[in-house]
C-alpha atoms as a PDB file:
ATOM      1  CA  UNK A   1      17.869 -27.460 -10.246  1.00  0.00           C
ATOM      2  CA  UNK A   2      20.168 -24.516 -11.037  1.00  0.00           C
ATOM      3  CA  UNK A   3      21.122 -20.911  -9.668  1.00  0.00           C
ATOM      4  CA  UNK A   4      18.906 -19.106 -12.310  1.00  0.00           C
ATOM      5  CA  UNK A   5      15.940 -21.296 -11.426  1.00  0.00           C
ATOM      6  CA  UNK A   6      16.538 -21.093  -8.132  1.00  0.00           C
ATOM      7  CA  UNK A   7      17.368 -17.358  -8.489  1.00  0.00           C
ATOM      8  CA  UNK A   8      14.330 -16.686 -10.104  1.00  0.00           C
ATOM      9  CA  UNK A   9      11.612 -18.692  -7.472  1.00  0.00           C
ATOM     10  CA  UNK A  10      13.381 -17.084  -4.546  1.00  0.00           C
ATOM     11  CA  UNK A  11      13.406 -13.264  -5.951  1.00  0.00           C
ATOM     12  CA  UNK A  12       9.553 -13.963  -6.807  1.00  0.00           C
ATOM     13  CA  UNK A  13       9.068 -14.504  -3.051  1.00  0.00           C
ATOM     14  CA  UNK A  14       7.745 -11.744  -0.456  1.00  0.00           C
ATOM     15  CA  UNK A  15      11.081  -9.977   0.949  1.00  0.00           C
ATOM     16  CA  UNK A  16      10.114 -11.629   4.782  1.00  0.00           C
ATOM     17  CA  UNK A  17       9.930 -15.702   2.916  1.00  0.00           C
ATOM     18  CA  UNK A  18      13.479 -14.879   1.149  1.00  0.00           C
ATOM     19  CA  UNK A  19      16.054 -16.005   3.942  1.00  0.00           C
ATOM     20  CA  UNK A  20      13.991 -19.400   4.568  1.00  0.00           C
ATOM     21  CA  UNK A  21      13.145 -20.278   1.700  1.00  0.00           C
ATOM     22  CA  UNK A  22      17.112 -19.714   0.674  1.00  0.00           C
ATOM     23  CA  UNK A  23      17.661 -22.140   2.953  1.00  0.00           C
ATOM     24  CA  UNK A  24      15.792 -24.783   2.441  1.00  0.00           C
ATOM     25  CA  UNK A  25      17.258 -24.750  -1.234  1.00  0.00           C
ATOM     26  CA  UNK A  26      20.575 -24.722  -0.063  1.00  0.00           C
ATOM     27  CA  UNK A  27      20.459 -27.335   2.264  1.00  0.00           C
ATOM     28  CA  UNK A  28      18.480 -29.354  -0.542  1.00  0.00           C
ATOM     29  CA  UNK A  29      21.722 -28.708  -2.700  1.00  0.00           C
ATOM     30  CA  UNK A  30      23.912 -29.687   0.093  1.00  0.00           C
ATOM     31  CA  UNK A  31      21.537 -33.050   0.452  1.00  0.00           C
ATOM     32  CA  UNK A  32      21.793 -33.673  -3.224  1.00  0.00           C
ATOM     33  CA  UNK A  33      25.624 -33.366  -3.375  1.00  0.00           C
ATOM     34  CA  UNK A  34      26.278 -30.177  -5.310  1.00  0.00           C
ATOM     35  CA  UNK A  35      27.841 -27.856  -3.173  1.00  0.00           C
ATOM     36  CA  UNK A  36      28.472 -25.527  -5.811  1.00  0.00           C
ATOM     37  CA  UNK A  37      24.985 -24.694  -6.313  1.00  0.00           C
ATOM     38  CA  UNK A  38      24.387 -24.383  -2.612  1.00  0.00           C
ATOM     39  CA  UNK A  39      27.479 -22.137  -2.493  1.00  0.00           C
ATOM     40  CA  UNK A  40      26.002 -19.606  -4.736  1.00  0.00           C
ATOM     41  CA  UNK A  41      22.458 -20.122  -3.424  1.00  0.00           C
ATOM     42  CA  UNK A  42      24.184 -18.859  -0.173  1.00  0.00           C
ATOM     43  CA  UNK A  43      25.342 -15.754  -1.523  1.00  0.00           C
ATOM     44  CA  UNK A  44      21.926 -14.910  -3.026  1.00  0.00           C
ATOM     45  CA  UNK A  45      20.916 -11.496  -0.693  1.00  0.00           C
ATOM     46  CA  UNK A  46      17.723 -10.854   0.847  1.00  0.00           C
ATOM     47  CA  UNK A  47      16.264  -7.820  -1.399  1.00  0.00           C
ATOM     48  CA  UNK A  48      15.423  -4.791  -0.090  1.00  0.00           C
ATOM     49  CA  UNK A  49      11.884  -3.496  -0.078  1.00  0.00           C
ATOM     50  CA  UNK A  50      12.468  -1.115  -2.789  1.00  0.00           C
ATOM     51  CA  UNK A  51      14.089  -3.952  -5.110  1.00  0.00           C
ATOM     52  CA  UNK A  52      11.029  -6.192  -4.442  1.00  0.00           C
ATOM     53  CA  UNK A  53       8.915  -3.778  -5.672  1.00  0.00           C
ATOM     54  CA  UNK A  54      10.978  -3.125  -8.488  1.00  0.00           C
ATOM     55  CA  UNK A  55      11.269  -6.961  -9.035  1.00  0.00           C
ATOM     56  CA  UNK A  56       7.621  -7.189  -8.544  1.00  0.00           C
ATOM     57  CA  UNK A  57       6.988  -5.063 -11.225  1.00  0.00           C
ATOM     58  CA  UNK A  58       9.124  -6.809 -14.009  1.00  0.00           C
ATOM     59  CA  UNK A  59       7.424  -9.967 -12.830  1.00  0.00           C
ATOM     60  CA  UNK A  60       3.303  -8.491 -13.187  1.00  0.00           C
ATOM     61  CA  UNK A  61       4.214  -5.856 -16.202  1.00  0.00           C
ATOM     62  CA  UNK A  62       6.146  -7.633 -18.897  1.00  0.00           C
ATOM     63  CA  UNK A  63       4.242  -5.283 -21.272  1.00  0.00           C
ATOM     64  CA  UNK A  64       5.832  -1.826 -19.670  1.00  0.00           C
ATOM     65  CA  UNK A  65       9.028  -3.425 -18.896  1.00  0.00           C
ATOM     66  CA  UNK A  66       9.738  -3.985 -22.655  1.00  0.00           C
ATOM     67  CA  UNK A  67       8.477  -0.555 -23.483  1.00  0.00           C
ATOM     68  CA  UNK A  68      10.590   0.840 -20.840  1.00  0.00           C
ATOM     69  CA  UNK A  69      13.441  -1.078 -22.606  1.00  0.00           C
ATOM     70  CA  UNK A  70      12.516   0.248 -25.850  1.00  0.00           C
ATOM     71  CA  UNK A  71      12.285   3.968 -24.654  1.00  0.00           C
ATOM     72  CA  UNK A  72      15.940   3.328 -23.163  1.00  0.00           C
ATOM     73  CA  UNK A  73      17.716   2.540 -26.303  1.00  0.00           C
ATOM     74  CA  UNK A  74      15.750   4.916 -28.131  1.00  0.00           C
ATOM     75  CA  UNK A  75      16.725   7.501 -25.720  1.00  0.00           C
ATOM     76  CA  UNK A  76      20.336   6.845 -25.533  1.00  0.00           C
ATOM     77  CA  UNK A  77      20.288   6.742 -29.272  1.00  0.00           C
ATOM     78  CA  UNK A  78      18.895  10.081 -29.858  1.00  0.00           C
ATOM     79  CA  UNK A  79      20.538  11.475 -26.910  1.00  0.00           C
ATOM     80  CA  UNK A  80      23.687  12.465 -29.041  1.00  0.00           C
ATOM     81  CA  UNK A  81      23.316  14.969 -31.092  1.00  0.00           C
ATOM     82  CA  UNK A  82      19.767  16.362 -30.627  1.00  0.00           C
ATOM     83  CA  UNK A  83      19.216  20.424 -30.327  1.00  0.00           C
ATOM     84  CA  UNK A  84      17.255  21.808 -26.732  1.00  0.00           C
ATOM     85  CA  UNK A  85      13.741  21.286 -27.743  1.00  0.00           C
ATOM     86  CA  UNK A  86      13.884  17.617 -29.203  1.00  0.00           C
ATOM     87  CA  UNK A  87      16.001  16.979 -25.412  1.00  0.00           C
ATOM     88  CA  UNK A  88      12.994  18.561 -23.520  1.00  0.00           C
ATOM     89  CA  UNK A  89      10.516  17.201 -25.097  1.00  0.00           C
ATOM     90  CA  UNK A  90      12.273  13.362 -24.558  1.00  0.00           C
ATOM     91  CA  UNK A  91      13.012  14.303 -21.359  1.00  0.00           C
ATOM     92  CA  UNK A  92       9.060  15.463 -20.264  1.00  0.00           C
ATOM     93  CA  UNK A  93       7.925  11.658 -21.598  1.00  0.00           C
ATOM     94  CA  UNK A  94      10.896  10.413 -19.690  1.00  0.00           C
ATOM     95  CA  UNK A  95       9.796  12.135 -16.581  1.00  0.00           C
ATOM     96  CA  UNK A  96       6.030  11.153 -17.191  1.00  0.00           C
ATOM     97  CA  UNK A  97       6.806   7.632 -17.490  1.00  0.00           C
ATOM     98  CA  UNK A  98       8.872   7.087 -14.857  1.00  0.00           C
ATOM     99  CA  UNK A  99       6.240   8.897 -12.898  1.00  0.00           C
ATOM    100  CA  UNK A 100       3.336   6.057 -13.938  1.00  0.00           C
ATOM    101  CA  UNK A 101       5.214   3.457 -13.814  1.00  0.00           C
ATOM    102  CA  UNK A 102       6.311   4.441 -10.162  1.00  0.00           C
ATOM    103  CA  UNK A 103       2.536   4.607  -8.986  1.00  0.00           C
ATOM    104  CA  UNK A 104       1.700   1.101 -10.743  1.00  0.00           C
ATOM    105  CA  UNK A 105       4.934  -0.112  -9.325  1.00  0.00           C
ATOM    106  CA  UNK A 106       3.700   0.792  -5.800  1.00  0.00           C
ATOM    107  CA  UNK A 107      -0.022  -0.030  -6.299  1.00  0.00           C
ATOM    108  CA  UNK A 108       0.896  -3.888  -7.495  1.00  0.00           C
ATOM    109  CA  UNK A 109       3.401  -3.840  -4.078  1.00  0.00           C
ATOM    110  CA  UNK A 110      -0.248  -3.109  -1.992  1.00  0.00           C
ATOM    111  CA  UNK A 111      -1.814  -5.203  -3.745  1.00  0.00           C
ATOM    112  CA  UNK A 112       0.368  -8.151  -2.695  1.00  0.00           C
ATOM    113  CA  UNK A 113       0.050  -7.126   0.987  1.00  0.00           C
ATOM    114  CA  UNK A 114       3.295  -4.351   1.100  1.00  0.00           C
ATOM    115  CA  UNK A 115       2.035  -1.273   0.786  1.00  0.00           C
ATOM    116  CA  UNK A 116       4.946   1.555   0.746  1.00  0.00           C
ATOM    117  CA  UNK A 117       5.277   4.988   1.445  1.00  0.00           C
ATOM    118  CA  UNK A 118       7.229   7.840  -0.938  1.00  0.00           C
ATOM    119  CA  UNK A 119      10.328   7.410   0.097  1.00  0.00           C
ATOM    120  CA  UNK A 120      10.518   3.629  -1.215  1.00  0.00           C
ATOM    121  CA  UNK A 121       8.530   4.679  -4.356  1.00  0.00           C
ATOM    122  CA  UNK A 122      11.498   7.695  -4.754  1.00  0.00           C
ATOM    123  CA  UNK A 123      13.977   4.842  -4.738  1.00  0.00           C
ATOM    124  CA  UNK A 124      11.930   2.899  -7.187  1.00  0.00           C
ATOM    125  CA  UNK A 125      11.855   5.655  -9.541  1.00  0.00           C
ATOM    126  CA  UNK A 126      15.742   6.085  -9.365  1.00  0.00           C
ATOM    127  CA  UNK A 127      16.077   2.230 -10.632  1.00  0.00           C
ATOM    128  CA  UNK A 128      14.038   3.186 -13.418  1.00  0.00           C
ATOM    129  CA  UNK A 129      16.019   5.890 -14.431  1.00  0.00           C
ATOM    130  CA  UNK A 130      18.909   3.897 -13.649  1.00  0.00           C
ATOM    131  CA  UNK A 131      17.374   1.529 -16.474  1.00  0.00           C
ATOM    132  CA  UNK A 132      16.705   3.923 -19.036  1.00  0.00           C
ATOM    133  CA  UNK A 133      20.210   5.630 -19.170  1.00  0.00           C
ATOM    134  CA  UNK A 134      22.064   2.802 -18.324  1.00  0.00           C
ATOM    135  CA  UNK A 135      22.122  -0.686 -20.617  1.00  0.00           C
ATOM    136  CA  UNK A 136      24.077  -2.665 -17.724  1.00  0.00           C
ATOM    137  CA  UNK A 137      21.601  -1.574 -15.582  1.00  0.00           C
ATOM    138  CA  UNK A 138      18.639  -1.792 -17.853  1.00  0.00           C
ATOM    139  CA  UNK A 139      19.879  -5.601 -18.665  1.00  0.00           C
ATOM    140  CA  UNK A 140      20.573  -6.629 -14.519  1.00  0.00           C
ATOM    141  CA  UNK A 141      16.862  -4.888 -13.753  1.00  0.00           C
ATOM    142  CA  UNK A 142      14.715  -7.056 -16.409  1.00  0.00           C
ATOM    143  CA  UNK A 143      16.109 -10.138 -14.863  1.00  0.00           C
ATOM    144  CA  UNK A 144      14.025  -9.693 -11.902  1.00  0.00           C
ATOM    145  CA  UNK A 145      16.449 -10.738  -9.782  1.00  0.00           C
ATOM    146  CA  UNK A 146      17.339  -6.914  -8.050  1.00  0.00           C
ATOM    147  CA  UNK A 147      18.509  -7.175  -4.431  1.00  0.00           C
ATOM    148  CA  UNK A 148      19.427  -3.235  -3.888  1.00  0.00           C
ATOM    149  CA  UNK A 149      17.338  -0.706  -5.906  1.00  0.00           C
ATOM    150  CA  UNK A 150      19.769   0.916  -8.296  1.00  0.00           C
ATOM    151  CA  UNK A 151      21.514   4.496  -8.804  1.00  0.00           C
ATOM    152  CA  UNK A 152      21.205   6.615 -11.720  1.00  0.00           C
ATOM    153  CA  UNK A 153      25.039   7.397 -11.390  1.00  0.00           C
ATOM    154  CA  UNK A 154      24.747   7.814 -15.178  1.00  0.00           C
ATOM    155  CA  UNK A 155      21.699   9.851 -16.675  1.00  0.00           C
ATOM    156  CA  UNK A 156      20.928  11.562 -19.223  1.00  0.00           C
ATOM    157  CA  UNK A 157      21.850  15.779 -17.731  1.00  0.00           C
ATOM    158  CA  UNK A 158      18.482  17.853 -17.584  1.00  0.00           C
ATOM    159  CA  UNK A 159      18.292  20.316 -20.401  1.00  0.00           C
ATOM    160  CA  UNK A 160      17.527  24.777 -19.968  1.00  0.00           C
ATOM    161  CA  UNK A 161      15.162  25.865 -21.826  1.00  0.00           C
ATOM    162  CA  UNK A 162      17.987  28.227 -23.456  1.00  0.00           C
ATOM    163  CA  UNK A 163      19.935  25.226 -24.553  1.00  0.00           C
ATOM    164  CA  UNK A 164      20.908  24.927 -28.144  1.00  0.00           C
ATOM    165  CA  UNK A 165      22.273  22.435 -30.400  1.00  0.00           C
ATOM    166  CA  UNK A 166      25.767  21.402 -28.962  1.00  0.00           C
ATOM    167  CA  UNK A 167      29.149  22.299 -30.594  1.00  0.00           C
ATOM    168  CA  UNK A 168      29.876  18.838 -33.050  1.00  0.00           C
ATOM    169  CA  UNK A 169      32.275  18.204 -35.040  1.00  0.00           C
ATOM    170  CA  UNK A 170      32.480  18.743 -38.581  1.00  0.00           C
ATOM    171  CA  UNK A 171      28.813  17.657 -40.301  1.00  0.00           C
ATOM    172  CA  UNK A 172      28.681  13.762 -40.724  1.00  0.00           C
ATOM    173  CA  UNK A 173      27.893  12.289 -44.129  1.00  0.00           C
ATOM    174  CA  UNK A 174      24.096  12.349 -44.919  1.00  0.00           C
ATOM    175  CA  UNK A 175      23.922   8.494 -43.622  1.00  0.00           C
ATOM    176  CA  UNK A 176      24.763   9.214 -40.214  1.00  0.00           C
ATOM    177  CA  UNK A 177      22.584  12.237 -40.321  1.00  0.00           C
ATOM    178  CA  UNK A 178      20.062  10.061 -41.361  1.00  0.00           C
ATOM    179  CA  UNK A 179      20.596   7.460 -38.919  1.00  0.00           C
ATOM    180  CA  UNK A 180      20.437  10.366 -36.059  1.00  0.00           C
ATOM    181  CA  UNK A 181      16.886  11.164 -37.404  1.00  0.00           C
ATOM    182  CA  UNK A 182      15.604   7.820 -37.412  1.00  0.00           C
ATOM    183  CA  UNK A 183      16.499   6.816 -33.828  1.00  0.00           C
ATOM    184  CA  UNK A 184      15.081  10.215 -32.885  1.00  0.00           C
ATOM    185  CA  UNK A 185      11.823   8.785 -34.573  1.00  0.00           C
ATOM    186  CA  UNK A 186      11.994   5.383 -32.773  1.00  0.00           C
ATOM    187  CA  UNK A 187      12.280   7.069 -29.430  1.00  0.00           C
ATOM    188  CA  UNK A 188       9.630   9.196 -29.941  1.00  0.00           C
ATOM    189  CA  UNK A 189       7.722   6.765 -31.312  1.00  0.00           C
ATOM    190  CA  UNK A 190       8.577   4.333 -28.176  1.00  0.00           C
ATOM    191  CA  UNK A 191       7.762   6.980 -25.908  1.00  0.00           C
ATOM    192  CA  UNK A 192       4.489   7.913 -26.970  1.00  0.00           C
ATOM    193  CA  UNK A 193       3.335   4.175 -27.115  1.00  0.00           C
ATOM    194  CA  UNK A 194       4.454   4.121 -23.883  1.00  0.00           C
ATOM    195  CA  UNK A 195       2.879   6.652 -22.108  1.00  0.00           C
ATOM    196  CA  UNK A 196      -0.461   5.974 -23.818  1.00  0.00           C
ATOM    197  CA  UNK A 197      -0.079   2.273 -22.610  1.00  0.00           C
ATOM    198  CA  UNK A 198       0.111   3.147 -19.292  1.00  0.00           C
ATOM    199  CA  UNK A 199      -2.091   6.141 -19.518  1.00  0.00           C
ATOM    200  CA  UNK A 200      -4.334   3.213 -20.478  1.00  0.00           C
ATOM    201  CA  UNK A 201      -3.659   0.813 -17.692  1.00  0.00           C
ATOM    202  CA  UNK A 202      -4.141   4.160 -15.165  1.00  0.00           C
ATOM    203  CA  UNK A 203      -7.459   4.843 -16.750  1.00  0.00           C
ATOM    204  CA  UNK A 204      -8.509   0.799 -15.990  1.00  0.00           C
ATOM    205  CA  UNK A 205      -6.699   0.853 -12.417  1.00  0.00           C
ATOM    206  CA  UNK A 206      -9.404   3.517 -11.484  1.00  0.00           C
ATOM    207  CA  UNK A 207     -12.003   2.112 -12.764  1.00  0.00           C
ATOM    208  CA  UNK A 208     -10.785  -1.318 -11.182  1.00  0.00           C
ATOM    209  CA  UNK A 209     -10.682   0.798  -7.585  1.00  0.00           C
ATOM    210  CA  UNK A 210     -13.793   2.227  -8.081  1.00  0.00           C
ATOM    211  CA  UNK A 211     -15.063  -1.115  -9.001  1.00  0.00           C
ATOM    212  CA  UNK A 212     -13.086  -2.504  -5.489  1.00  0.00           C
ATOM    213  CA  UNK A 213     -14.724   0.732  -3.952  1.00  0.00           C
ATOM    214  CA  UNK A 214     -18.563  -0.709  -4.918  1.00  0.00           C
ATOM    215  CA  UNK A 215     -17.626  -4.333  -4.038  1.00  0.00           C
ATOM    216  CA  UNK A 216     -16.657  -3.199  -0.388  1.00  0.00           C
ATOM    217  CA  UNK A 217     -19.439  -1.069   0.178  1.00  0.00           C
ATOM    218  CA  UNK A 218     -21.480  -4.586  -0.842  1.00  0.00           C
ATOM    219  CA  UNK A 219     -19.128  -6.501   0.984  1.00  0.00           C
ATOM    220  CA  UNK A 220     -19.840  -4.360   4.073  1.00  0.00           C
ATOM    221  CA  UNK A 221     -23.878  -4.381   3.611  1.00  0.00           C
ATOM    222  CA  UNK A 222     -23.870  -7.783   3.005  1.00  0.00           C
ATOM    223  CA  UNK A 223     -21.454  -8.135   6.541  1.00  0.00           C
ATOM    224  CA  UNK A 224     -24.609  -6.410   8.446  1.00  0.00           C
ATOM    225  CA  UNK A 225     -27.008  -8.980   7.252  1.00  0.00           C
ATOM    226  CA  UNK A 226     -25.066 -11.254   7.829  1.00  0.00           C
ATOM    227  CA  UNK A 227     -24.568 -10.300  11.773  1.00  0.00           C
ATOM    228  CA  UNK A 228     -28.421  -9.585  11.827  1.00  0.00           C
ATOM    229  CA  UNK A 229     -29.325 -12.854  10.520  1.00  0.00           C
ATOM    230  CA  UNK A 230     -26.722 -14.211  13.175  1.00  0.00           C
ATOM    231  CA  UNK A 231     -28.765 -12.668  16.126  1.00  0.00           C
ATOM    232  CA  UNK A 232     -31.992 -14.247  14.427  1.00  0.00           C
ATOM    233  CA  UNK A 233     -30.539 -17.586  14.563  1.00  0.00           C
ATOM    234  CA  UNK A 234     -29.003 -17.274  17.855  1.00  0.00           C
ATOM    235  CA  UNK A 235     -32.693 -16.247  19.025  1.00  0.00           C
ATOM    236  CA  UNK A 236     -34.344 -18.991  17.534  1.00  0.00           C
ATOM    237  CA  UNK A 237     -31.951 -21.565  18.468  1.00  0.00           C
ATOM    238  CA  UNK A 238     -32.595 -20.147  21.874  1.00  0.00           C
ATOM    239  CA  UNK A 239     -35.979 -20.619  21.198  1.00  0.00           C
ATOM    240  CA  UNK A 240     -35.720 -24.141  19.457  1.00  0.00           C
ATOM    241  CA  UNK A 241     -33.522 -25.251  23.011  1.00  0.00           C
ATOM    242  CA  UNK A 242     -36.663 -24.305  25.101  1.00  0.00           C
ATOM    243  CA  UNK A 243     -38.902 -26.009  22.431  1.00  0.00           C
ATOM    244  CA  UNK A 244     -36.977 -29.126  22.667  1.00  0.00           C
ATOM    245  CA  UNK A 245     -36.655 -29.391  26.693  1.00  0.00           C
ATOM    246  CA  UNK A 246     -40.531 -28.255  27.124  1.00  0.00           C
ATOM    247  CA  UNK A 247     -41.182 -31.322  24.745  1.00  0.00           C
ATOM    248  CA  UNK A 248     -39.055 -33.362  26.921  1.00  0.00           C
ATOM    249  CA  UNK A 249     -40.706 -32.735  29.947  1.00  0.00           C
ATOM    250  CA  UNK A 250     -44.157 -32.806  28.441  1.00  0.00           C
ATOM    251  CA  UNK A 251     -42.803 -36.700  26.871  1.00  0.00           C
ATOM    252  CA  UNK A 252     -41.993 -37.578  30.496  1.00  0.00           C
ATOM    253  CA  UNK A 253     -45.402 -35.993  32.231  1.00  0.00           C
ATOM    254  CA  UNK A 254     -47.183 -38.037  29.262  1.00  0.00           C
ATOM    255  CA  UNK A 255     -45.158 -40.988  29.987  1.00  0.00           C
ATOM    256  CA  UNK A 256     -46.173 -40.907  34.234  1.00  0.00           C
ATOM    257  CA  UNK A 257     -49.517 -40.491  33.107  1.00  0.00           C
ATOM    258  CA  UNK A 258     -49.522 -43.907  31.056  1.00  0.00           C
ATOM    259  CA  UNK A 259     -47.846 -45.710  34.331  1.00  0.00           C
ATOM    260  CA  UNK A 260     -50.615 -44.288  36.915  1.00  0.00           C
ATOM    261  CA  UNK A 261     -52.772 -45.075  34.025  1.00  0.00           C
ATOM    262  CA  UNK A 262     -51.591 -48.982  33.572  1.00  0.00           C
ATOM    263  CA  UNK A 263     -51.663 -49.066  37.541  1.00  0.00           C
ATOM    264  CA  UNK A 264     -55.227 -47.994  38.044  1.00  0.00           C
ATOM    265  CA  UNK A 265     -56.415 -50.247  34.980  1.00  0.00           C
ATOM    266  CA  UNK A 266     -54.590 -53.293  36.939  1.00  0.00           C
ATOM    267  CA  UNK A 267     -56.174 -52.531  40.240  1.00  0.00           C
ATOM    268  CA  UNK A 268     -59.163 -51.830  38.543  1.00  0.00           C
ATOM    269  CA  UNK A 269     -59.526 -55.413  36.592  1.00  0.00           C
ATOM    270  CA  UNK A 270     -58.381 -56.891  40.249  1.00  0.00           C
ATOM    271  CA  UNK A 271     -61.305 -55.648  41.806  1.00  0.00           C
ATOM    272  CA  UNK A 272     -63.885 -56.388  39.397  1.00  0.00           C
ATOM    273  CA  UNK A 273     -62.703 -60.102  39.424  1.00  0.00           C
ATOM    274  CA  UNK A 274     -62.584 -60.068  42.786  1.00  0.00           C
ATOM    275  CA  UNK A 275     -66.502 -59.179  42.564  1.00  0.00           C
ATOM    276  CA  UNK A 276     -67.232 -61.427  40.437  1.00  0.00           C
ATOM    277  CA  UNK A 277     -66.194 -64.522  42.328  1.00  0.00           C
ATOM    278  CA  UNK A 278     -67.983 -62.842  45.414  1.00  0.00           C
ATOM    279  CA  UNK A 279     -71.117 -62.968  42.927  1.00  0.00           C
ATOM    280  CA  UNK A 280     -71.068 -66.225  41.636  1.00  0.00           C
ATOM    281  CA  UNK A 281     -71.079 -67.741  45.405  1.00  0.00           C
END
């Protein structure tokens, strides 16, 4: 057992099993002798329910979290450099990917029994922004391991739509011009696989609801017949009580018929002896 390990199954955990489940690991490190790891297992902090989602989503969405990791570098690549209308046009993915992402993030966090309300998906979508200007923070979020959401303190600044190509200095040599153009390409390129991905997984997420939608309206028909049926058995096991106790009192009628029965056959054979001997004398 070591801190990542243990890092890892405790971050993985609903935010209200955390603190226990810390616990018992560091008391298990304490058994075992290594108070080093139990130490740092100690200093491991609950995460908030904005970093769980967050977390959460690195965990279920390897897929988006590498594209989001792709559309980062590309971003801050290309950021340098680039004239008004390549930064707007960045920036509008940007903003539409965050935006999706968000809304999955939040839908997998209902899905595993925390639903959460805008102000928690706001705070999602500043770690995400947080992860696509920042590498630090971009490197700390794909661990899965957030226990505070993070700040964008550094972005990339919003662009007018006057803005022109910035003041540079004197032209670079044709490679770096060249190199300029090509991360430009990989960025848009990133960001356009991205936000057909997830345009992708949106489209199946509805149809999955309205899918969810059909099963509960099933779910609930099948409920009624269910509770109908229920009534019908109660009645008949009603029904199959009084059955049983009328046959044991009809058992027990039948069974004081047979004595009187036996009785009157006994007094009967007693008396036609007794006639007979009176005969014979």
């Amino acid at each position: 057992m070591d801190i990542d390990t243990v890092a890892d199954e405790l971050y993985a955990l609903r935010p209200e099993e955390f603190t226990a489940a810390r616990n018992a690991r560091m008391a298990a490190a304490r058994t075992s002798g290594d108070r080093a790891l139990a130490e740092k297992i100690g200093k491991l902090r609950r995460p908030s329910l904005p970093a769980w989602v967050s977390n959460l989503l690195v965990r279920e969405r390897p897929d988006e979290v590498e594209a989001l990791l792709r559309l980062g570098e590309g971003l801050r690549r290309a950021h340098h450099d680039l004239d008004g209308a390549q930064l707007r046009e960045l920036s509008g993915q940007q903003r539409t990917l965050i935006r999706a992402v968000s809304r999955e993030a939040r839908q997998l966090a209902a899905e595993a029994g925390h639903p959460v309300g805008e102000d928690v998906g706001r705070e999602v979508e500043a770690t995400l922004h947080a992860v696509l200007a920042d590498p630090e923070a971009a490197e700390e979020w794909a661990k899965g391991r957030l226990a505070r959401p993070l700040e964008a303190a550094v972005g990339f600044p919003d662009v007018s739509p006057t803005a022109v190509r910035r003041p540079t200095a004197p032209p670079a040599p044709r490679p770096t011009k060249r190199r300029d153009d090509e991360a430009l390409t990989r960025a848009r390129r990133d960001a356009d696989t991205a936000v057909r991905e997830l345009r992708a997984l949106e489209e199946e997420a509805a149809e999955a609801g309205r899918e969810a939608e059909a099963a509960q309206g099933r779910t609930a028909q099948l409920q009624e017949q269910i509770s109908e049926l229920s009534e019908e058995l109660s009645r008949v096991e009603q029904d199959h009580r009084k059955a049983r106790e009328a046959e044991r009192q009809a058992r027990d009628k039948l069974k004081a018929i047979e004595r009187r029965v036996r009785d009157a056959r006994r007094r009967s054979d007693t008396a036609t002896a007794r006639l007979e001997r009176h005969q014979k004398r």
